[in-house]
C-alpha atoms as a PDB file:
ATOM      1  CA  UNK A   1     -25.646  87.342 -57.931  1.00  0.00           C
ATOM      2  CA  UNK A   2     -22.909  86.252 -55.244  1.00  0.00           C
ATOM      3  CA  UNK A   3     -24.353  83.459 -53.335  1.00  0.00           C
ATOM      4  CA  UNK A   4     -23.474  83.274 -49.587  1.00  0.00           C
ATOM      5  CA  UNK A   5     -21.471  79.933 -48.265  1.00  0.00           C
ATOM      6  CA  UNK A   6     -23.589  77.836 -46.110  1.00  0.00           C
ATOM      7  CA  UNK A   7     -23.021  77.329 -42.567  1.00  0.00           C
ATOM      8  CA  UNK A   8     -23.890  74.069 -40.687  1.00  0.00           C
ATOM      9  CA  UNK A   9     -24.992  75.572 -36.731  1.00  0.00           C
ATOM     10  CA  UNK A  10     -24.151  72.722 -33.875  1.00  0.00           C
ATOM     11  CA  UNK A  11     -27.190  71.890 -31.989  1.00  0.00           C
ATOM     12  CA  UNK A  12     -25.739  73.941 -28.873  1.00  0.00           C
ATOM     13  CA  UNK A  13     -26.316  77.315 -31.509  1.00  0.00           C
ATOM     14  CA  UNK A  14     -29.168  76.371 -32.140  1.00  0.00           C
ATOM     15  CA  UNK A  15     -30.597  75.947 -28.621  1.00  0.00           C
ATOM     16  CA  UNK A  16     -28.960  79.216 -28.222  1.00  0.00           C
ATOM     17  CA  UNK A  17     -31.118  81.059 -30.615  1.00  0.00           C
ATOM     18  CA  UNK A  18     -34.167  79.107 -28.830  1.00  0.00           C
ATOM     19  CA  UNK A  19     -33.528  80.155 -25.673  1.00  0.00           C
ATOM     20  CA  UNK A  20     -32.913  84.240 -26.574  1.00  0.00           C
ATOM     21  CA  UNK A  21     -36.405  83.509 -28.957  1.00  0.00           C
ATOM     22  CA  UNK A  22     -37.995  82.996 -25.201  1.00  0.00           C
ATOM     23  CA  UNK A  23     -36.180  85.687 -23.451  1.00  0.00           C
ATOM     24  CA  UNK A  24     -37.705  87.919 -26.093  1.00  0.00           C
ATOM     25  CA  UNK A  25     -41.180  86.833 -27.191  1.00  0.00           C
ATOM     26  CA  UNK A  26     -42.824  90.157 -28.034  1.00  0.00           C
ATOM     27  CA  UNK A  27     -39.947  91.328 -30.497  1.00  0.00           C
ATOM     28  CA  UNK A  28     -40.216  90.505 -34.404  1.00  0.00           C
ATOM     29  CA  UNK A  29     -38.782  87.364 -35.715  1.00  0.00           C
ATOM     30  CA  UNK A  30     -36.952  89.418 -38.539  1.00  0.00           C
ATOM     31  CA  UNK A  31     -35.266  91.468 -35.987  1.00  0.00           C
ATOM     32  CA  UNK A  32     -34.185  88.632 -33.565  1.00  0.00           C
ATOM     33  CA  UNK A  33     -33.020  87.383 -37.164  1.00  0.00           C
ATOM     34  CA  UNK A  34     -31.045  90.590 -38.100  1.00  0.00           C
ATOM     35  CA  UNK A  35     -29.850  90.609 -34.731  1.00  0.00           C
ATOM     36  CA  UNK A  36     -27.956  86.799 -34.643  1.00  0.00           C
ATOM     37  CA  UNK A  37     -26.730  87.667 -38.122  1.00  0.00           C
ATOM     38  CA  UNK A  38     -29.269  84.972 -39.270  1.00  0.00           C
ATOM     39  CA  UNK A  39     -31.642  85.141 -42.331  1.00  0.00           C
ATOM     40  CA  UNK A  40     -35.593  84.767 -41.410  1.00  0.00           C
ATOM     41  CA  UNK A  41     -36.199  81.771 -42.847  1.00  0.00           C
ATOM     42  CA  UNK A  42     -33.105  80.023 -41.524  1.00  0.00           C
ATOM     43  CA  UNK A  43     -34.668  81.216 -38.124  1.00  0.00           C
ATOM     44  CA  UNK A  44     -37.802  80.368 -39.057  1.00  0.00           C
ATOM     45  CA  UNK A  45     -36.104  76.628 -39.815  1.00  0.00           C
ATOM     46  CA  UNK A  46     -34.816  76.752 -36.322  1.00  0.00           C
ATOM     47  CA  UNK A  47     -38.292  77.820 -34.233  1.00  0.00           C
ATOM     48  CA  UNK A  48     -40.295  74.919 -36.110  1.00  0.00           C
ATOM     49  CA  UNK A  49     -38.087  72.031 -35.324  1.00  0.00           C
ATOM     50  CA  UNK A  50     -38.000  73.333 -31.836  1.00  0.00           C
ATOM     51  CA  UNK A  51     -39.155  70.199 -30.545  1.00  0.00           C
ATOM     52  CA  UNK A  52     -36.388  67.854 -32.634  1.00  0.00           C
ATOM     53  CA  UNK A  53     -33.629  69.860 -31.865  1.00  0.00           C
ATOM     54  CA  UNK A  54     -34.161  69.612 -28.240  1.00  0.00           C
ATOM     55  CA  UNK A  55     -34.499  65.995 -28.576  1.00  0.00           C
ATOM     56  CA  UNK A  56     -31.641  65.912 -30.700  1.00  0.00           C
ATOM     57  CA  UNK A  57     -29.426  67.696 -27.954  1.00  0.00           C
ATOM     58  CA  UNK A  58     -30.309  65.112 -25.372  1.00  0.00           C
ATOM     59  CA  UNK A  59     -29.673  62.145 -27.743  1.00  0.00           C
ATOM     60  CA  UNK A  60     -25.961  63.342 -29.366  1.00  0.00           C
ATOM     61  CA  UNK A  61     -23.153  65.711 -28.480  1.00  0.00           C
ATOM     62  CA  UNK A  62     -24.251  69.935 -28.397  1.00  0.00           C
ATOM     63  CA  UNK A  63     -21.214  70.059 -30.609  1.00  0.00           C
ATOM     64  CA  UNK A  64     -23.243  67.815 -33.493  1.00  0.00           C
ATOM     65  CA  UNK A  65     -23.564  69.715 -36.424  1.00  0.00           C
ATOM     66  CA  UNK A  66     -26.063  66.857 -37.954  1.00  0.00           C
ATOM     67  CA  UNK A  67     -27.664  64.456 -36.203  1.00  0.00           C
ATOM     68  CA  UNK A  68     -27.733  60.968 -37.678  1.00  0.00           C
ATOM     69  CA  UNK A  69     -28.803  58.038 -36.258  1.00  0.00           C
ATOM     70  CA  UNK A  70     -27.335  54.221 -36.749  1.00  0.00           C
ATOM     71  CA  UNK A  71     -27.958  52.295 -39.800  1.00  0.00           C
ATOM     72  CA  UNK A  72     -28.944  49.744 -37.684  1.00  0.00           C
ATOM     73  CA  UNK A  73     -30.979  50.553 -34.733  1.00  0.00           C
ATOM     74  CA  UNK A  74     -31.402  47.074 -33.357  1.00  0.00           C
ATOM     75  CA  UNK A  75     -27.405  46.987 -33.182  1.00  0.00           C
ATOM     76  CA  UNK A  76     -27.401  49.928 -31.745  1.00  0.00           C
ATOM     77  CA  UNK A  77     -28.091  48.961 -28.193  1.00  0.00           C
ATOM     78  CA  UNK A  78     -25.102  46.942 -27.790  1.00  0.00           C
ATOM     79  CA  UNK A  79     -23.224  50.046 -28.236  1.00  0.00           C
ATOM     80  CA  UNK A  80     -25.632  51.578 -25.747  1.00  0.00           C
ATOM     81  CA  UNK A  81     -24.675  48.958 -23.208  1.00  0.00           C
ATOM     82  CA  UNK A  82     -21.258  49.091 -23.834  1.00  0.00           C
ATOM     83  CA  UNK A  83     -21.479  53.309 -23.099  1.00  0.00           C
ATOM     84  CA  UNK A  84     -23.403  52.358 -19.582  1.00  0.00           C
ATOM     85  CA  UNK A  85     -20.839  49.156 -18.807  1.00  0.00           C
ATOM     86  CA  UNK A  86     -17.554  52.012 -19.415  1.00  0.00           C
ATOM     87  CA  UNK A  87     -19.943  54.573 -17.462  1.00  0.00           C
ATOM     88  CA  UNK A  88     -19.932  51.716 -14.430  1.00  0.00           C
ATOM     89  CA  UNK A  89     -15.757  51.744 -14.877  1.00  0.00           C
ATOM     90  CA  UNK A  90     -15.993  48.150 -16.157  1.00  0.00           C
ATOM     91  CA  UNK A  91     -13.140  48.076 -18.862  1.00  0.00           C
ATOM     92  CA  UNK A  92     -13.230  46.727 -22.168  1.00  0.00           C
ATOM     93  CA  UNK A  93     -11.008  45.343 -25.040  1.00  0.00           C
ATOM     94  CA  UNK A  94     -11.733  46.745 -28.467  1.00  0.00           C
ATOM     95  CA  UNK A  95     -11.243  43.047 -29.896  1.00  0.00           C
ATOM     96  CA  UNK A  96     -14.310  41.825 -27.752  1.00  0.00           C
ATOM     97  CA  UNK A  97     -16.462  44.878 -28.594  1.00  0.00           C
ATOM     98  CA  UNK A  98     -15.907  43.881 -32.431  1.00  0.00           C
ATOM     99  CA  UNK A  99     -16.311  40.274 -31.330  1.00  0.00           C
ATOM    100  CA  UNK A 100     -20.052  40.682 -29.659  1.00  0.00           C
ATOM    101  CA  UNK A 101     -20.870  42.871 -32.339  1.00  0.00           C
ATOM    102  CA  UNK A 102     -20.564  40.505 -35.067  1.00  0.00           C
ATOM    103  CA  UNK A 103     -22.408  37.928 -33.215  1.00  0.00           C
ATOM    104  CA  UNK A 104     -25.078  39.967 -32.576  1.00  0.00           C
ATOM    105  CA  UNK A 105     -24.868  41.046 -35.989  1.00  0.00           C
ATOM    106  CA  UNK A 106     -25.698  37.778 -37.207  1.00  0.00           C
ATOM    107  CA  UNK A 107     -28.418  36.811 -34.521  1.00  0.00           C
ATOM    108  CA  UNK A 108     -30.176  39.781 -36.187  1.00  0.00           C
ATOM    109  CA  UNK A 109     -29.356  38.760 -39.705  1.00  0.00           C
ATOM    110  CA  UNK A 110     -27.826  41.417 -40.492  1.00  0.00           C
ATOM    111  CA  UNK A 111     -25.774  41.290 -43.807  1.00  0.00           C
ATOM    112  CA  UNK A 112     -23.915  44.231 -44.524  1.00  0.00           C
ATOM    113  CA  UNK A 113     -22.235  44.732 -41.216  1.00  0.00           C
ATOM    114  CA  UNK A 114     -18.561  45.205 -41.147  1.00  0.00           C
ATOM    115  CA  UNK A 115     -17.068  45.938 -37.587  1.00  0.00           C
ATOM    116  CA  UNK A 116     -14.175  48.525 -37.860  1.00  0.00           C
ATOM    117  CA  UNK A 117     -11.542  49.458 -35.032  1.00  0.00           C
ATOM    118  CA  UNK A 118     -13.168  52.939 -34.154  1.00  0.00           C
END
């Protein structure tokens, strides 16, 4: 038996196959299935974690493939700031990013942090 290579769908696909799921909600799942070249329970996959992969969409890139969040969430909103401080055109030095990073790395006692340069 020849088994079929996976294929990882991006979160914009997949909100894709949602949205022609609503423009259709009479026809059969199998045939919406056949149709997008998916199999049913991939579908299937798709319908009942509507409601993550919409939030999912919001929170990283359509493009995503997989969406992962940060090993460290608490950390994670001085990235967050940085994103809204580059949003308001205010410039910043890699070497400082790394800098506040640490610091706040060890304010939350954080042991296993390593800042890298991307």
């Amino acid at each position: 038996m020849a088994s079929c290579k996976r294929k990882a769908l991006s979160l914009e696909v997949k909100l894709d196959i949602l949205k022609s799921i609503d423009e259709q909600p009479t026809r059969k799942r199998v045939n919406i299935a056949t149709n997008l070249a998916l199999p049913p329970l991939t579908l299937n996959s798709i319908i009942s974690k509507r409601a993550e992969i919409e939030e999912n969409a919001v929170l990283f890139s359509p493009k995503a493939k997989q969406a992962r969040g940060a090993t460290h969430v608490k950390l994670e909103s001085l990235f967050t700031c940085f994103r809204q401080a580059r949003a308001a055109g205010i410039n910043f030095d890699s070497n400082i990013l790394r800098e506040k990073a640490i610091k706040k790395a060890g304010r939350l006692s954080i042991t296993d942090f390593a800042a890298s340069n991307g």
